[in-house]
N, C-alpha and C. Protein backbone atom coordinates (compact mmCIF):
# COMPACT_ATOMS: atom_id res chain seq x y z
N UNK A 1 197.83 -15.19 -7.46
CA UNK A 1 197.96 -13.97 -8.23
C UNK A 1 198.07 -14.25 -9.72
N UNK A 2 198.79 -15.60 -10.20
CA UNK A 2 198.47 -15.30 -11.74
C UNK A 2 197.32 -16.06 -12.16
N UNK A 3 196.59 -16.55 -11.41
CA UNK A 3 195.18 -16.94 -12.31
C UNK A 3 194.37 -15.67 -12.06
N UNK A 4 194.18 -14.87 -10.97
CA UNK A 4 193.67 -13.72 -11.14
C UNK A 4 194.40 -12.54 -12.47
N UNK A 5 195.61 -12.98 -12.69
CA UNK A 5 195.89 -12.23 -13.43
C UNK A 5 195.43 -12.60 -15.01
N UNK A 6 195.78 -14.06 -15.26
CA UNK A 6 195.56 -14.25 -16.54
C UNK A 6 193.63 -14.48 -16.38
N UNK A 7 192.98 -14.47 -15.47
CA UNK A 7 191.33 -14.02 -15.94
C UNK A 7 191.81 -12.78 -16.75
N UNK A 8 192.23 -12.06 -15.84
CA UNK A 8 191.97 -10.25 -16.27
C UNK A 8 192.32 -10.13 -17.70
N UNK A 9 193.75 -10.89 -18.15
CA UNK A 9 193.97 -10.82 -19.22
C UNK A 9 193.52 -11.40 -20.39
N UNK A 10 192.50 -12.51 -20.28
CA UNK A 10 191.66 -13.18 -20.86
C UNK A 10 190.08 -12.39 -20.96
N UNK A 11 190.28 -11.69 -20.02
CA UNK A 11 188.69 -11.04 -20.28
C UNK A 11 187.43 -11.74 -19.70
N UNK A 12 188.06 -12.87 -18.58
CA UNK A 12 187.14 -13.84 -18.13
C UNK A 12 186.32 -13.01 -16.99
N UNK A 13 185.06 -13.18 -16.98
CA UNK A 13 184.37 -13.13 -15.16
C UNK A 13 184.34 -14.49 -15.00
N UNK A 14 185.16 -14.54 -13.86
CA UNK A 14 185.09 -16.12 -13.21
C UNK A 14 184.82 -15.57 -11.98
N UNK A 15 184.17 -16.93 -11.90
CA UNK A 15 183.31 -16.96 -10.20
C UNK A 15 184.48 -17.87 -9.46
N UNK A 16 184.26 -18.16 -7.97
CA UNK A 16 185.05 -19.10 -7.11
C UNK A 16 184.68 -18.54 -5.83
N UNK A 17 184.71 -19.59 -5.06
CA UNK A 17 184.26 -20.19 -3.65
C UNK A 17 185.34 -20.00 -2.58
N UNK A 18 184.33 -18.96 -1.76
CA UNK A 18 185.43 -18.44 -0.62
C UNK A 18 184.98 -18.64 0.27
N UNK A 19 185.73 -18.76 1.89
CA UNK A 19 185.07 -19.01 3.23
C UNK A 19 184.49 -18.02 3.46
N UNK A 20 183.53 -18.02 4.23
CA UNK A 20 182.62 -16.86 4.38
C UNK A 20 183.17 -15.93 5.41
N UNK A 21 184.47 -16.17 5.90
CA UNK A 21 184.88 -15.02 6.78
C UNK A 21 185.55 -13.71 6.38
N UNK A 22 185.81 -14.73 4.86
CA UNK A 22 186.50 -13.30 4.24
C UNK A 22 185.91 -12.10 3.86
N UNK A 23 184.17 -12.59 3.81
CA UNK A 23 183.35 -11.17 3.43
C UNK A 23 183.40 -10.50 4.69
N UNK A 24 183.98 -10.49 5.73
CA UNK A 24 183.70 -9.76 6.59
C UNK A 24 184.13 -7.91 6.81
N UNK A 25 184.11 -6.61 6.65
CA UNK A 25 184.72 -5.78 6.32
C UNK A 25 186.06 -5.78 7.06
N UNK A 26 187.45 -5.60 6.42
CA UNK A 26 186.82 -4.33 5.33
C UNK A 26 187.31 -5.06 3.76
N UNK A 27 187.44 -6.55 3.97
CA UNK A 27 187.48 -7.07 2.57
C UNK A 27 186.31 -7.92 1.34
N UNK A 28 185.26 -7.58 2.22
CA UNK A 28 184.18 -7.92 1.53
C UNK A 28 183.96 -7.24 0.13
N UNK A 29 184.23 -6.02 -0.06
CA UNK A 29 183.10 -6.08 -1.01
C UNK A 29 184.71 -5.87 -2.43
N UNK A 30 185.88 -6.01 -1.64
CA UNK A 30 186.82 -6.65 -3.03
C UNK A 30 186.75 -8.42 -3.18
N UNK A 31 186.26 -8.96 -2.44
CA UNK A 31 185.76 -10.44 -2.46
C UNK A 31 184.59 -10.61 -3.89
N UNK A 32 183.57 -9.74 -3.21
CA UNK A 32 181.89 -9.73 -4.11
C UNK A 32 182.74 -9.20 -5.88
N UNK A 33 183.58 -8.28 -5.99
CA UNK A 33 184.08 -7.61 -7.16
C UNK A 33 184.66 -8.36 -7.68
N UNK A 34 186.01 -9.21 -7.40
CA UNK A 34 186.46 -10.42 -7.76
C UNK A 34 185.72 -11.75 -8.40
N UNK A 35 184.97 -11.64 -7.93
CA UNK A 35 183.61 -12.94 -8.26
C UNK A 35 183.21 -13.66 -7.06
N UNK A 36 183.71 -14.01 -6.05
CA UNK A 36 183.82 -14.35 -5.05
C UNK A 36 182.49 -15.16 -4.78
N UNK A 37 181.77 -16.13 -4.42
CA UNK A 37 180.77 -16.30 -3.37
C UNK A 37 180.93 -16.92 -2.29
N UNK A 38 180.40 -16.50 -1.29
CA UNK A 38 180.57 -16.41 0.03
C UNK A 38 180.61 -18.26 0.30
N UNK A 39 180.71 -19.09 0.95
CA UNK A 39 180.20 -20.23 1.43
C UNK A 39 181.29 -21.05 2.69
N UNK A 40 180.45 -21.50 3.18
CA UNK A 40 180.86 -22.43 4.71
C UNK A 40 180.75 -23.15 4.97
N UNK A 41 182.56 -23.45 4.75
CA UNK A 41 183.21 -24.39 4.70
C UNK A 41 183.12 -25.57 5.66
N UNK A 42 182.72 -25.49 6.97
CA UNK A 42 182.01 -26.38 7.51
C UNK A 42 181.31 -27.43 7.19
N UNK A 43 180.18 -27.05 6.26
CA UNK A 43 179.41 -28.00 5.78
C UNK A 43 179.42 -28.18 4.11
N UNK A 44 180.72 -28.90 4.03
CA UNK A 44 181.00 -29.09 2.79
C UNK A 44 179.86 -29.91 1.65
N UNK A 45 178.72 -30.59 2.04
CA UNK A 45 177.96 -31.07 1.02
C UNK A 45 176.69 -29.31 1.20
N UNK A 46 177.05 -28.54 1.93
CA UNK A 46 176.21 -27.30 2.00
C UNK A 46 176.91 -26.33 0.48
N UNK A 47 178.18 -26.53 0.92
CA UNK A 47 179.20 -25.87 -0.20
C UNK A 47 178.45 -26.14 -1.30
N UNK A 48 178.72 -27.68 -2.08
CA UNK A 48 178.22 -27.74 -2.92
C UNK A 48 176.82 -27.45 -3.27
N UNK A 49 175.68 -27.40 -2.49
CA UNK A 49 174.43 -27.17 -3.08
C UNK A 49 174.43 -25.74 -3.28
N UNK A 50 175.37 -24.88 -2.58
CA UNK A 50 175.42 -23.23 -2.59
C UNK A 50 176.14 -23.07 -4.02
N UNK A 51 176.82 -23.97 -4.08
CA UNK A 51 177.59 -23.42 -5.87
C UNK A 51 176.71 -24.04 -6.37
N UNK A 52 175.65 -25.00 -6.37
CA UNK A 52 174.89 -25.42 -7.58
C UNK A 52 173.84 -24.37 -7.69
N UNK A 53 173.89 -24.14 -6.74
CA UNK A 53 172.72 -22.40 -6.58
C UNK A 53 173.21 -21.63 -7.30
N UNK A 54 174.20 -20.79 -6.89
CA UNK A 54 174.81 -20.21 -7.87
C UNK A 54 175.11 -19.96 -9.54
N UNK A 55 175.33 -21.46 -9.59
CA UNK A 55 175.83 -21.70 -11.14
C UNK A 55 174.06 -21.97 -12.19
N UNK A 56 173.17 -21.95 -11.12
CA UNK A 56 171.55 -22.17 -11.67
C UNK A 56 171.32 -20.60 -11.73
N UNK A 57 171.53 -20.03 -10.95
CA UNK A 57 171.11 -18.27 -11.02
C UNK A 57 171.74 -17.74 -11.99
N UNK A 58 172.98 -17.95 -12.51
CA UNK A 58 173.78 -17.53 -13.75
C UNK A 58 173.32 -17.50 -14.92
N UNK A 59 173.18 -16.93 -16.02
CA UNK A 59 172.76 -16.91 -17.05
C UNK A 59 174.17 -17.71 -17.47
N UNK A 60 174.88 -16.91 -17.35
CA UNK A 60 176.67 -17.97 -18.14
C UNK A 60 177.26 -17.52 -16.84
N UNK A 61 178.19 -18.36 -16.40
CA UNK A 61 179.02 -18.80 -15.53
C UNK A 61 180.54 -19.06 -15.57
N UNK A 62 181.61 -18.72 -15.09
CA UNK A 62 182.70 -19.80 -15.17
C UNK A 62 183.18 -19.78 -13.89
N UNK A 63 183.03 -21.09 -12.91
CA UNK A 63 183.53 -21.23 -11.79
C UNK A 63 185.20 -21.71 -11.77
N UNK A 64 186.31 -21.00 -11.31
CA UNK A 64 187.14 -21.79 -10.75
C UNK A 64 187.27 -21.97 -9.63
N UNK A 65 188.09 -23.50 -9.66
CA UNK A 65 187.51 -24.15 -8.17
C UNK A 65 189.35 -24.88 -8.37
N UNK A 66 189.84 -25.13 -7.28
CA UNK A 66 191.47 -25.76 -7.36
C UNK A 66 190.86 -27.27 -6.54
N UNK A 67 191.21 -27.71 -7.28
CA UNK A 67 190.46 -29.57 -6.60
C UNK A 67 190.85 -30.24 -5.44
N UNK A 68 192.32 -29.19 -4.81
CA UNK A 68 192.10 -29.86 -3.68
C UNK A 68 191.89 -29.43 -2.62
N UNK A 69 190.96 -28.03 -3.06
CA UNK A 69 189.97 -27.75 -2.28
C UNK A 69 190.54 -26.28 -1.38
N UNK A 70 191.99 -26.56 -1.72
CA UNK A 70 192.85 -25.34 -1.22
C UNK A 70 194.36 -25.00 -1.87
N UNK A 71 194.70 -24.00 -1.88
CA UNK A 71 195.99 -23.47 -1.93
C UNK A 71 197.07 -24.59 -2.00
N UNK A 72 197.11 -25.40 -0.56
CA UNK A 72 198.41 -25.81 -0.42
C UNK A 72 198.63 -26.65 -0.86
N UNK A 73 200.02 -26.70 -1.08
CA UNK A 73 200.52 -27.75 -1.90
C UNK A 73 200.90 -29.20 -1.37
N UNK A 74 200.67 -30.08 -2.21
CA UNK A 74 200.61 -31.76 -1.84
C UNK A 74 199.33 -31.96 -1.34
N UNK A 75 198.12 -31.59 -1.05
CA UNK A 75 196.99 -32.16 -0.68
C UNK A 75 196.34 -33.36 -1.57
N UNK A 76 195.93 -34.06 -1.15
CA UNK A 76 195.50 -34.85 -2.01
C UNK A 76 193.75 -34.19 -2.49
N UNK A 77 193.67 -34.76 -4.08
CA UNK A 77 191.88 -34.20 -4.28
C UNK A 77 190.93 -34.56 -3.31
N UNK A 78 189.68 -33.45 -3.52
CA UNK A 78 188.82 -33.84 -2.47
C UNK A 78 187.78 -33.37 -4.09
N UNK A 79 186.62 -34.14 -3.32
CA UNK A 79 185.55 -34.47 -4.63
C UNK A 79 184.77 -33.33 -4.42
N UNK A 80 184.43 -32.27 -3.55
CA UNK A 80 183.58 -31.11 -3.86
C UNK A 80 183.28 -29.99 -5.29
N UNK A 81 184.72 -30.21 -6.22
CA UNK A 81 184.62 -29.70 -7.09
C UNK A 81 183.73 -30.51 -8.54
N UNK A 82 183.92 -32.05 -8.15
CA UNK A 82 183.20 -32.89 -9.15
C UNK A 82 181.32 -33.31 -9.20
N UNK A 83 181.25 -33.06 -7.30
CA UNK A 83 180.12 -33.09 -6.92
C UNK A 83 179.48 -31.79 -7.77
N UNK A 84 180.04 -30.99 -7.39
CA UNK A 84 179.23 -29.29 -8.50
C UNK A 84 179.06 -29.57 -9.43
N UNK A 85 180.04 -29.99 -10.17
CA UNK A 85 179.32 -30.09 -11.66
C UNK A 85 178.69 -30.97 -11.70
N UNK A 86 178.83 -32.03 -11.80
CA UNK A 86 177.55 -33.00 -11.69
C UNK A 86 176.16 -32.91 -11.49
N UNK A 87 176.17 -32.40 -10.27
CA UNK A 87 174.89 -31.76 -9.89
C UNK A 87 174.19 -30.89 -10.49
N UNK A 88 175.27 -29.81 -11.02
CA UNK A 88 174.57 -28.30 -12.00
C UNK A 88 174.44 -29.13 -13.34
N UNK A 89 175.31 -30.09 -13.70
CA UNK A 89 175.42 -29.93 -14.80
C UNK A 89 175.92 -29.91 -15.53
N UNK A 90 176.79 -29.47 -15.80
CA UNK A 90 178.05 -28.66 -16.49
C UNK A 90 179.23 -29.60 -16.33
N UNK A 91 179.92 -29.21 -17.74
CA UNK A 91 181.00 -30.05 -17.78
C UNK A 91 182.42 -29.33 -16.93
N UNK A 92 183.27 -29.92 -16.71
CA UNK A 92 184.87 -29.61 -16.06
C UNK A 92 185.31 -28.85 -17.04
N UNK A 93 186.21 -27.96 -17.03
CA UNK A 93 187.06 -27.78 -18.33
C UNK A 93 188.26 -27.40 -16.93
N UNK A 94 189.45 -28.75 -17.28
CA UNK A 94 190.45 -28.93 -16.82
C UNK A 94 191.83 -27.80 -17.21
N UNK A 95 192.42 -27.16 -15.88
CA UNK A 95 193.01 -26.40 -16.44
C UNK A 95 194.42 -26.52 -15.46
N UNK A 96 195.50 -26.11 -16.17
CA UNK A 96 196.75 -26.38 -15.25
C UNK A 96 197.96 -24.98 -15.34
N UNK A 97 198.38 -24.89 -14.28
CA UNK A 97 199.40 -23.75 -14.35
C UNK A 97 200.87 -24.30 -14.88
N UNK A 98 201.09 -24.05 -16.00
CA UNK A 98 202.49 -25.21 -16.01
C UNK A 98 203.66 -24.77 -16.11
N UNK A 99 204.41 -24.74 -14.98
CA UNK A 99 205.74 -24.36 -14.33
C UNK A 99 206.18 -24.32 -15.76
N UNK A 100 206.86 -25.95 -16.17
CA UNK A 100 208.25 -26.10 -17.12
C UNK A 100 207.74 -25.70 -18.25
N UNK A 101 206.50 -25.09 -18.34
CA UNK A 101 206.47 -24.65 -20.35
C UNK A 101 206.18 -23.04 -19.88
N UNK A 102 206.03 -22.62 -18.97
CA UNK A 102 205.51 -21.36 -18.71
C UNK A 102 204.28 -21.39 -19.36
N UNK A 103 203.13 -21.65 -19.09
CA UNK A 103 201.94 -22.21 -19.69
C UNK A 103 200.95 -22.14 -19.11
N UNK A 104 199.96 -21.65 -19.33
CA UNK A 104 198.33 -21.99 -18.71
C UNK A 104 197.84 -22.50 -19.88
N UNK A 105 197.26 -24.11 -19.33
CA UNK A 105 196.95 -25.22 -19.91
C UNK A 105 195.79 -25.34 -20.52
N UNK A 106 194.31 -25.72 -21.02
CA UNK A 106 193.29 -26.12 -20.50
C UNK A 106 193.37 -27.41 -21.76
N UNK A 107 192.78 -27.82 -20.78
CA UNK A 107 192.37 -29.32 -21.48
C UNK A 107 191.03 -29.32 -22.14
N UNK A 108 190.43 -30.67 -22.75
CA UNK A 108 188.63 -30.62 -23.43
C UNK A 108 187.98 -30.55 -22.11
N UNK A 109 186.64 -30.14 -22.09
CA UNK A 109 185.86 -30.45 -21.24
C UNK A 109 185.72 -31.91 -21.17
N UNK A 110 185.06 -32.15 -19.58
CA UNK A 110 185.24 -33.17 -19.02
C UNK A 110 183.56 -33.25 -18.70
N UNK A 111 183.11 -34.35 -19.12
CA UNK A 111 181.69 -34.72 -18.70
C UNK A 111 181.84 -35.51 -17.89
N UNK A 112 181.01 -35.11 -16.58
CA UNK A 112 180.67 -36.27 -15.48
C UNK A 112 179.94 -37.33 -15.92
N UNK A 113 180.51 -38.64 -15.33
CA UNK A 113 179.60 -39.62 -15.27
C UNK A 113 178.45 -39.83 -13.99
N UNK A 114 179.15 -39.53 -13.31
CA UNK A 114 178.48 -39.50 -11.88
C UNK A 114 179.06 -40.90 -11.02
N UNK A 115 180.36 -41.04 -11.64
CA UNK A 115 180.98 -42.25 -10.73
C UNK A 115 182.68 -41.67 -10.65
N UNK A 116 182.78 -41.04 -9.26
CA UNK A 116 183.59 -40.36 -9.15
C UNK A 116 185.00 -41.02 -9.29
N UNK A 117 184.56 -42.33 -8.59
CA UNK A 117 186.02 -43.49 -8.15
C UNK A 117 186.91 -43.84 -9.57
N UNK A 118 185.20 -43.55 -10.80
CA UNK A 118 185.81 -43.99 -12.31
C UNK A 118 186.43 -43.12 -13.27
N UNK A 119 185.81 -41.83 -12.78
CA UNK A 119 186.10 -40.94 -13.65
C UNK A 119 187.69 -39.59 -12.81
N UNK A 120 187.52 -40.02 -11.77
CA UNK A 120 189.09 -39.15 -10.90
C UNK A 120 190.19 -39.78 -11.56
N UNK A 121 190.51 -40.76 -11.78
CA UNK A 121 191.85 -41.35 -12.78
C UNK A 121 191.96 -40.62 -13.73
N UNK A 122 190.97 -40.56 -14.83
CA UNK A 122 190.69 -40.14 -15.91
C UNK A 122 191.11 -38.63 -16.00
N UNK A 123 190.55 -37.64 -14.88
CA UNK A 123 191.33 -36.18 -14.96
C UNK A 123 192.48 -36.12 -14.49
N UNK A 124 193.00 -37.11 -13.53
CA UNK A 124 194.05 -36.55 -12.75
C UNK A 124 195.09 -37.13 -13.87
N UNK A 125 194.85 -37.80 -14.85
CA UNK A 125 196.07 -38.43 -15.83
C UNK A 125 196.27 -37.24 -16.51
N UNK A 126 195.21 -35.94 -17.05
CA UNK A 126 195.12 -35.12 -17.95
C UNK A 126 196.82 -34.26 -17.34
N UNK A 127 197.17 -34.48 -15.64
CA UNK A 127 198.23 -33.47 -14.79
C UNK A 127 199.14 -34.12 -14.84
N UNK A 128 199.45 -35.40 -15.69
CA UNK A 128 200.67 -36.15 -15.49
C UNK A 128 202.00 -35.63 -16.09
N UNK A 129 203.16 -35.13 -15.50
CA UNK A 129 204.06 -34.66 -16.01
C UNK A 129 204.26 -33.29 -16.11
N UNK A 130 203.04 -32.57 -15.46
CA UNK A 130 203.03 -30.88 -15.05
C UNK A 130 203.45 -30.07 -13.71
N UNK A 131 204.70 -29.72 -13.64
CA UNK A 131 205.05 -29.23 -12.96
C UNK A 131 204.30 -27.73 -12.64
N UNK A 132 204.08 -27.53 -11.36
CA UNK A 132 203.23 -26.66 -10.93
C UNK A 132 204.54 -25.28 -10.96
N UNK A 133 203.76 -23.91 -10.86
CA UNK A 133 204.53 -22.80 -10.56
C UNK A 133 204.89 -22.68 -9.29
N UNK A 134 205.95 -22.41 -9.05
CA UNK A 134 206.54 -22.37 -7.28
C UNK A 134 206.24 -20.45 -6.85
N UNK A 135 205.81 -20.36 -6.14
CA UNK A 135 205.34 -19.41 -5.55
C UNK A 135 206.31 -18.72 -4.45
């Protein structure tokens, strides 16, 4: 609820990647209004070629994507969000919810190298010392 909130208050259309069960009625078409695109989750290298679709059909774009792929907390990253950009193109622009400053963060954009093992250190240092919002 507050990254949906601070889009609204920023004036952002942001896009982001939902399981495709959620379009099902009767919450589909507040999914499609939200920014929502549909995709299935099953075939996670499918995921990504469906957001590189996406982010190619866009004239301007802003995808958020949470890196570890979900909601819950302690997961470790999963690379579907680095694979997208890479692929489209487009740089990261790293962003953090930050509990102890009351803060929404963003960091510089982040250009892929296309060597994930080299460049995942490199963002995940940008979260060092950020306490997340407790929900």
């Amino acid at each position: 609820m507050l990254g949906i909130a601070a889009v609204f208050a920023l004036g952002l259309r942001v896009r982001f990647l939902a399981k495709h069960t959620l379009f099902h009625p009767p919450l589909g078409w507040l999914m499609r209004w939200l920014g929502a695109t549909s995709v299935v989750r099953e075939s996670p290298q499918g995921a990504v070629a469906q957001a590189v679709a996406m982010i190619e059909a866009e004239r301007a774009v802003v995808l958020g994507l949470a890196p570890e792929g979900t909601r819950t907390r302690g997961t470790p990253w999963r690379s579907g969000f680095y694979h997208i950009a890479h692929a489209a193109r487009v740089p990261i622009l790293p962003a953090a919810f930050d509990g102890a400053r009351r803060a929404i963060r963003l960091f510089p954009p982040f250009e892929t190298s296309g060597d994930y093992e080299r460049d995942l250190p490199l963002l995940m240092a940008l979260y060092e010392g950020i306490r997340g919002v407790k929900g």
